[in-house]
N, C-alpha and C. Protein backbone atom coordinates (compact mmCIF):
# COMPACT_ATOMS: atom_id res chain seq x y z
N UNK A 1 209.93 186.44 77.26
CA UNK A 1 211.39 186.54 77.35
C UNK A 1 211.84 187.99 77.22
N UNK A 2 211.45 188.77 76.20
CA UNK A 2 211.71 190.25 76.09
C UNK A 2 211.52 190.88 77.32
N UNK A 3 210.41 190.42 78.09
CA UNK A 3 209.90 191.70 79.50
C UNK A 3 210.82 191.60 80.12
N UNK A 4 211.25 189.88 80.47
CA UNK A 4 212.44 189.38 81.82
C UNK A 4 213.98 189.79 80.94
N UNK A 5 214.64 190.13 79.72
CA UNK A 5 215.29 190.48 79.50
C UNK A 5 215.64 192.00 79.36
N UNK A 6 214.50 192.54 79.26
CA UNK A 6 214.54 194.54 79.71
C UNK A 6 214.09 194.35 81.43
N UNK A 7 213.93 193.86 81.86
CA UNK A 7 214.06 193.77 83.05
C UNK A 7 215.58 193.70 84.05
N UNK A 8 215.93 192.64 83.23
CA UNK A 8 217.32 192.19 83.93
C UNK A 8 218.00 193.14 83.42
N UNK A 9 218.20 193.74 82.55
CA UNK A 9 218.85 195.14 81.73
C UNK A 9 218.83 196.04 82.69
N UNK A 10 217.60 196.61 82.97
CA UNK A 10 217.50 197.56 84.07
C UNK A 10 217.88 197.66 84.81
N UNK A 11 217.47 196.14 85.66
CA UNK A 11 218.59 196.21 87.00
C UNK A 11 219.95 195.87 86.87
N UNK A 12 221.11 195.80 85.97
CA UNK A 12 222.09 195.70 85.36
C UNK A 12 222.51 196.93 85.29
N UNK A 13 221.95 197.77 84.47
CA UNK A 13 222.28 199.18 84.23
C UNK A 13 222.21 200.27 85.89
N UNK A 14 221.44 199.66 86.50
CA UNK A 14 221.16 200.16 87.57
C UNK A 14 222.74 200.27 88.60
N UNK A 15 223.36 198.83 88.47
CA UNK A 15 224.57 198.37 89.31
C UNK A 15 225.20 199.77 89.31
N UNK A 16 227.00 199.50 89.99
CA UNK A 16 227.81 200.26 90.19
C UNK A 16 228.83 199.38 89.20
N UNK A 17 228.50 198.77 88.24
CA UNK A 17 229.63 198.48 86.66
C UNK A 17 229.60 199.41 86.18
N UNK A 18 230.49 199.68 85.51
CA UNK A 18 230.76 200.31 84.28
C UNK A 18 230.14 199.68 83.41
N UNK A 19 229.85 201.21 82.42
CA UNK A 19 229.37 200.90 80.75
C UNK A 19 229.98 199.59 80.19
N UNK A 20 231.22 199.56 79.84
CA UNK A 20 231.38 197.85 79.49
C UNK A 20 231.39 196.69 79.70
N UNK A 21 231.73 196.61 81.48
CA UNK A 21 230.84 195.66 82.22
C UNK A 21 229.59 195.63 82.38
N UNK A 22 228.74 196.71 82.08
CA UNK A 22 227.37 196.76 81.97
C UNK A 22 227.04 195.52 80.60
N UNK A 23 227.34 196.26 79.41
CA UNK A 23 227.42 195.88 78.54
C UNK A 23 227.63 194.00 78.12
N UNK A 24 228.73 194.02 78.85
CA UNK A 24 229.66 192.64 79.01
C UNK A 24 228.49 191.61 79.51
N UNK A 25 227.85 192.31 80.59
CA UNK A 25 227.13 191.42 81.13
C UNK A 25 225.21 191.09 80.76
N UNK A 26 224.82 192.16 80.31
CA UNK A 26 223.97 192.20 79.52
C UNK A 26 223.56 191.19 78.25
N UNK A 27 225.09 191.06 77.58
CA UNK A 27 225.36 190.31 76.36
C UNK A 27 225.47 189.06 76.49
N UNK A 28 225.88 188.79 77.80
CA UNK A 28 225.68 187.30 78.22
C UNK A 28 224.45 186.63 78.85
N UNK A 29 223.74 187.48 79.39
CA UNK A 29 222.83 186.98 80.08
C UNK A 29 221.76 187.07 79.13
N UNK A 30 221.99 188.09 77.94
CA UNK A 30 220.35 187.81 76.80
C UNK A 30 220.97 186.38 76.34
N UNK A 31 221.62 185.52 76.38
CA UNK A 31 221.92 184.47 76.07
C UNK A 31 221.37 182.91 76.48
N UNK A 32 220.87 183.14 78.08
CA UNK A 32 220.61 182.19 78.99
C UNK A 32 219.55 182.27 79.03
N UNK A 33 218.60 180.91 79.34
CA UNK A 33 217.80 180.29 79.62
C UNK A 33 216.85 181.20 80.52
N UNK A 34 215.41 181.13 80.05
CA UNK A 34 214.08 181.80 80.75
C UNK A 34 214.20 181.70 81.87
N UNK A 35 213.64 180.41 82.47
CA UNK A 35 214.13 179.85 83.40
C UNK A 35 215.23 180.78 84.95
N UNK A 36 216.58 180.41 84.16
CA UNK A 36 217.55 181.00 85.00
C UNK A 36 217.58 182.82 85.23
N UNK A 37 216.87 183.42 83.94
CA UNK A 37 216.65 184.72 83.81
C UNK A 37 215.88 185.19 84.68
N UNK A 38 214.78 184.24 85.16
CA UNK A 38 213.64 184.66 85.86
C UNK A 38 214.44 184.70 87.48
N UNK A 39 215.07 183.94 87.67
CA UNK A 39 216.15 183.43 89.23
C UNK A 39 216.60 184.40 89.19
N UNK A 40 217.75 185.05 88.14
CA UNK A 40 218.79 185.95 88.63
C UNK A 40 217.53 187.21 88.96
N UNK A 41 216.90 187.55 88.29
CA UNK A 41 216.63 189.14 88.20
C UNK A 41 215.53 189.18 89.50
N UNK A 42 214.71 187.40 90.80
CA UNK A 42 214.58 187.66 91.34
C UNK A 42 216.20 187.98 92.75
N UNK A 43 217.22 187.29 92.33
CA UNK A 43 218.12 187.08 92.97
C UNK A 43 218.45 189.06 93.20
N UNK A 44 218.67 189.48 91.90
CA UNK A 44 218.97 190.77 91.50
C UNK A 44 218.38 192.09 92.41
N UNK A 45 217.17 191.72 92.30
CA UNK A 45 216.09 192.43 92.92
C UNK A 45 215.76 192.14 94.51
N UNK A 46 216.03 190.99 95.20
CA UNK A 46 216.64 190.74 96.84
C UNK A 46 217.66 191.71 97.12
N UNK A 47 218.81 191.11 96.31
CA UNK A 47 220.08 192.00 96.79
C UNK A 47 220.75 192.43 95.42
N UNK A 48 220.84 193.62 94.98
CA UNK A 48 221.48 193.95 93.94
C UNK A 48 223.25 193.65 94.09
N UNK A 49 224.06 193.57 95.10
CA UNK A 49 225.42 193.52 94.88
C UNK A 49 225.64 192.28 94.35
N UNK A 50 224.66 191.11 94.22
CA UNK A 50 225.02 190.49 93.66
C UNK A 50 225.25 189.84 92.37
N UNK A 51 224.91 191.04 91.49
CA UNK A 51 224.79 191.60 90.54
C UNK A 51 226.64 191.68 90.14
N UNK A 52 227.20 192.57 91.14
CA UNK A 52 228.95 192.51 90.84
C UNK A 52 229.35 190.80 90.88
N UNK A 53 228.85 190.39 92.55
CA UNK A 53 229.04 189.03 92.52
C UNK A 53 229.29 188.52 91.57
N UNK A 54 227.75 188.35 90.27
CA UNK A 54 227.54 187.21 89.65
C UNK A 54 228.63 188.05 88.12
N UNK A 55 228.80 189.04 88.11
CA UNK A 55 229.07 189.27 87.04
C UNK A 55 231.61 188.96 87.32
N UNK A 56 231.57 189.39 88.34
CA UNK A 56 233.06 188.90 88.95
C UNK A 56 233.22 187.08 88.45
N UNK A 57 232.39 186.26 88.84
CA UNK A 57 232.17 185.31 88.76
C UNK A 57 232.11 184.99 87.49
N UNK A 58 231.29 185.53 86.44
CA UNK A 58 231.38 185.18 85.16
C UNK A 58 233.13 185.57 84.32
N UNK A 59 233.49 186.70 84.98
CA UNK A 59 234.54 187.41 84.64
C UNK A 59 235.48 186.14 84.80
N UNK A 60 235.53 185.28 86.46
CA UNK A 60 236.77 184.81 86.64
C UNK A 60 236.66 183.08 85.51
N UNK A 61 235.46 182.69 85.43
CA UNK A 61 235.77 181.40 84.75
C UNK A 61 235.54 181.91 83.33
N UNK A 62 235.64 182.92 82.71
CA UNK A 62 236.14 183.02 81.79
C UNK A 62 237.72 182.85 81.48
N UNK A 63 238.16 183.79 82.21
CA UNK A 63 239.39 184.17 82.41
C UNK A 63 239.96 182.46 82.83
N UNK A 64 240.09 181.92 83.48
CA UNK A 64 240.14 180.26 83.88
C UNK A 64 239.99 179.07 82.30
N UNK A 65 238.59 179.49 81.52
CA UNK A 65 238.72 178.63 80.28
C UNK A 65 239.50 178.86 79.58
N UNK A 66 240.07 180.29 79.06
CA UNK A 66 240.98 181.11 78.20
C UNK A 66 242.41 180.51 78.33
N UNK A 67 242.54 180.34 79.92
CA UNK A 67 244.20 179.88 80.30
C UNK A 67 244.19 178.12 80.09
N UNK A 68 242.86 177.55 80.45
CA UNK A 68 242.84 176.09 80.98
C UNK A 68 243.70 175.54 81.75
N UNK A 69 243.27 176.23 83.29
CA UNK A 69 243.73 176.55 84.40
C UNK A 69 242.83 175.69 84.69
N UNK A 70 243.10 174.56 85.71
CA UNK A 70 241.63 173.34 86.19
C UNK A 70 241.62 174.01 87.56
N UNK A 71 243.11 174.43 88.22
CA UNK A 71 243.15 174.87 89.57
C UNK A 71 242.54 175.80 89.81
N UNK A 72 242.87 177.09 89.09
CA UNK A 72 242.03 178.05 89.42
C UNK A 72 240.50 177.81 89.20
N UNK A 73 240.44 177.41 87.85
CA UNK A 73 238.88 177.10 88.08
C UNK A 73 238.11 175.97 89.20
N UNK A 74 238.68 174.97 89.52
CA UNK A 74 238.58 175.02 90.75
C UNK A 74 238.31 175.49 91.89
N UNK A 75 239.07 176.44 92.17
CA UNK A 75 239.00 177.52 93.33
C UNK A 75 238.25 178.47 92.96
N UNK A 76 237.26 178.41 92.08
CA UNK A 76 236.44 179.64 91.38
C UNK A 76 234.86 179.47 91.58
N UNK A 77 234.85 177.77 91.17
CA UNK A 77 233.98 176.80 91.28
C UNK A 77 233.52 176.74 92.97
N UNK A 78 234.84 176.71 94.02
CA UNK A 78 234.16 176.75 95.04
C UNK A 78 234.03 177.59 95.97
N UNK A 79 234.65 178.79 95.58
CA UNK A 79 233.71 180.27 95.89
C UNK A 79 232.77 180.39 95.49
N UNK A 80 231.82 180.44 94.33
CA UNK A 80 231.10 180.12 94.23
C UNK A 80 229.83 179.55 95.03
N UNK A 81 230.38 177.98 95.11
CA UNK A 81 229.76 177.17 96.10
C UNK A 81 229.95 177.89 97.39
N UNK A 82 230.58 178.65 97.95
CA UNK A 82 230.98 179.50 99.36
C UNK A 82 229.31 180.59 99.14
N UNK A 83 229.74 181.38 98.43
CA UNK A 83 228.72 182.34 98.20
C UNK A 83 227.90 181.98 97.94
N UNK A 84 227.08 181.09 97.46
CA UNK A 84 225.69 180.19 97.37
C UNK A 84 225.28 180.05 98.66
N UNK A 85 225.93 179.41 99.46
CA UNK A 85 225.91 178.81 101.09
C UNK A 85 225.57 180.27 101.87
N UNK A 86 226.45 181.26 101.76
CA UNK A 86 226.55 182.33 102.32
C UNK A 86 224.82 183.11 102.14
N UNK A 87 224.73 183.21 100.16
CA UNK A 87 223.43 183.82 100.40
C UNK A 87 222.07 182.67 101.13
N UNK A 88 222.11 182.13 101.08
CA UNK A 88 221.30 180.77 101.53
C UNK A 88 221.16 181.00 103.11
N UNK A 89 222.42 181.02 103.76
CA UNK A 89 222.34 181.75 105.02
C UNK A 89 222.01 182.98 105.63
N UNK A 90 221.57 183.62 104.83
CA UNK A 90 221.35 185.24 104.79
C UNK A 90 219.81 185.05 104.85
N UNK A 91 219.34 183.79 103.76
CA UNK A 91 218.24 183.36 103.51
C UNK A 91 217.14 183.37 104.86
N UNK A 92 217.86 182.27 105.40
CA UNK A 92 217.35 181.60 106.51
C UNK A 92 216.97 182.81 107.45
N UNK A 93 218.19 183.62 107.95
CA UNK A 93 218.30 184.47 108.73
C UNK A 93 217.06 185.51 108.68
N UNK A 94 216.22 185.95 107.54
CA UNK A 94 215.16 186.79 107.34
C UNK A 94 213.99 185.97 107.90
């Protein structure tokens, strides 16, 4: 867990976030599951922008639980699902 978490650090620190979105996002992700750690940081390492992606994304359903907004989270939920489809298609395409 330590290697895949200085790993995902790296390529985190690497992005175009800022220090506290660096930070922000770092702090959440030493949080999550081996497993999913091992996905993002190969996800990370394909295409780094999705790195802003995933971290925008964490940003907006936060921001969505805070209000308990179902709509917006909703519409957050299926961008999301948009951009899944999208990289998936990008997938194929290689």
């Amino acid at each position: 867990m330590k290697n895949n978490l200085a790993k995902i650090k790296s390529l985190v620190r690497s992005s175009n976030l800022s220090f506290q979105e660096i930070d922000d996002l770092v702090e959440f992700l030493s949080q999550i599951d081996e497993k999913s750690m091992v996905t993002l940081i190969e996800l990370f390492e394909k295409n780094p922008s999705w790195i802003l992606i995933f971290y925008q994304n964490i940003q907006a359903k936060k921001s969505a639980l805070n209000t308990k907004d179902k709509k917006t989270w909703n519409k957050i939920v299926e961008k999301e699902r948009l951009d899944l489809l999208k990289m998936e298609m990008e997938d194929i395409k290689k």
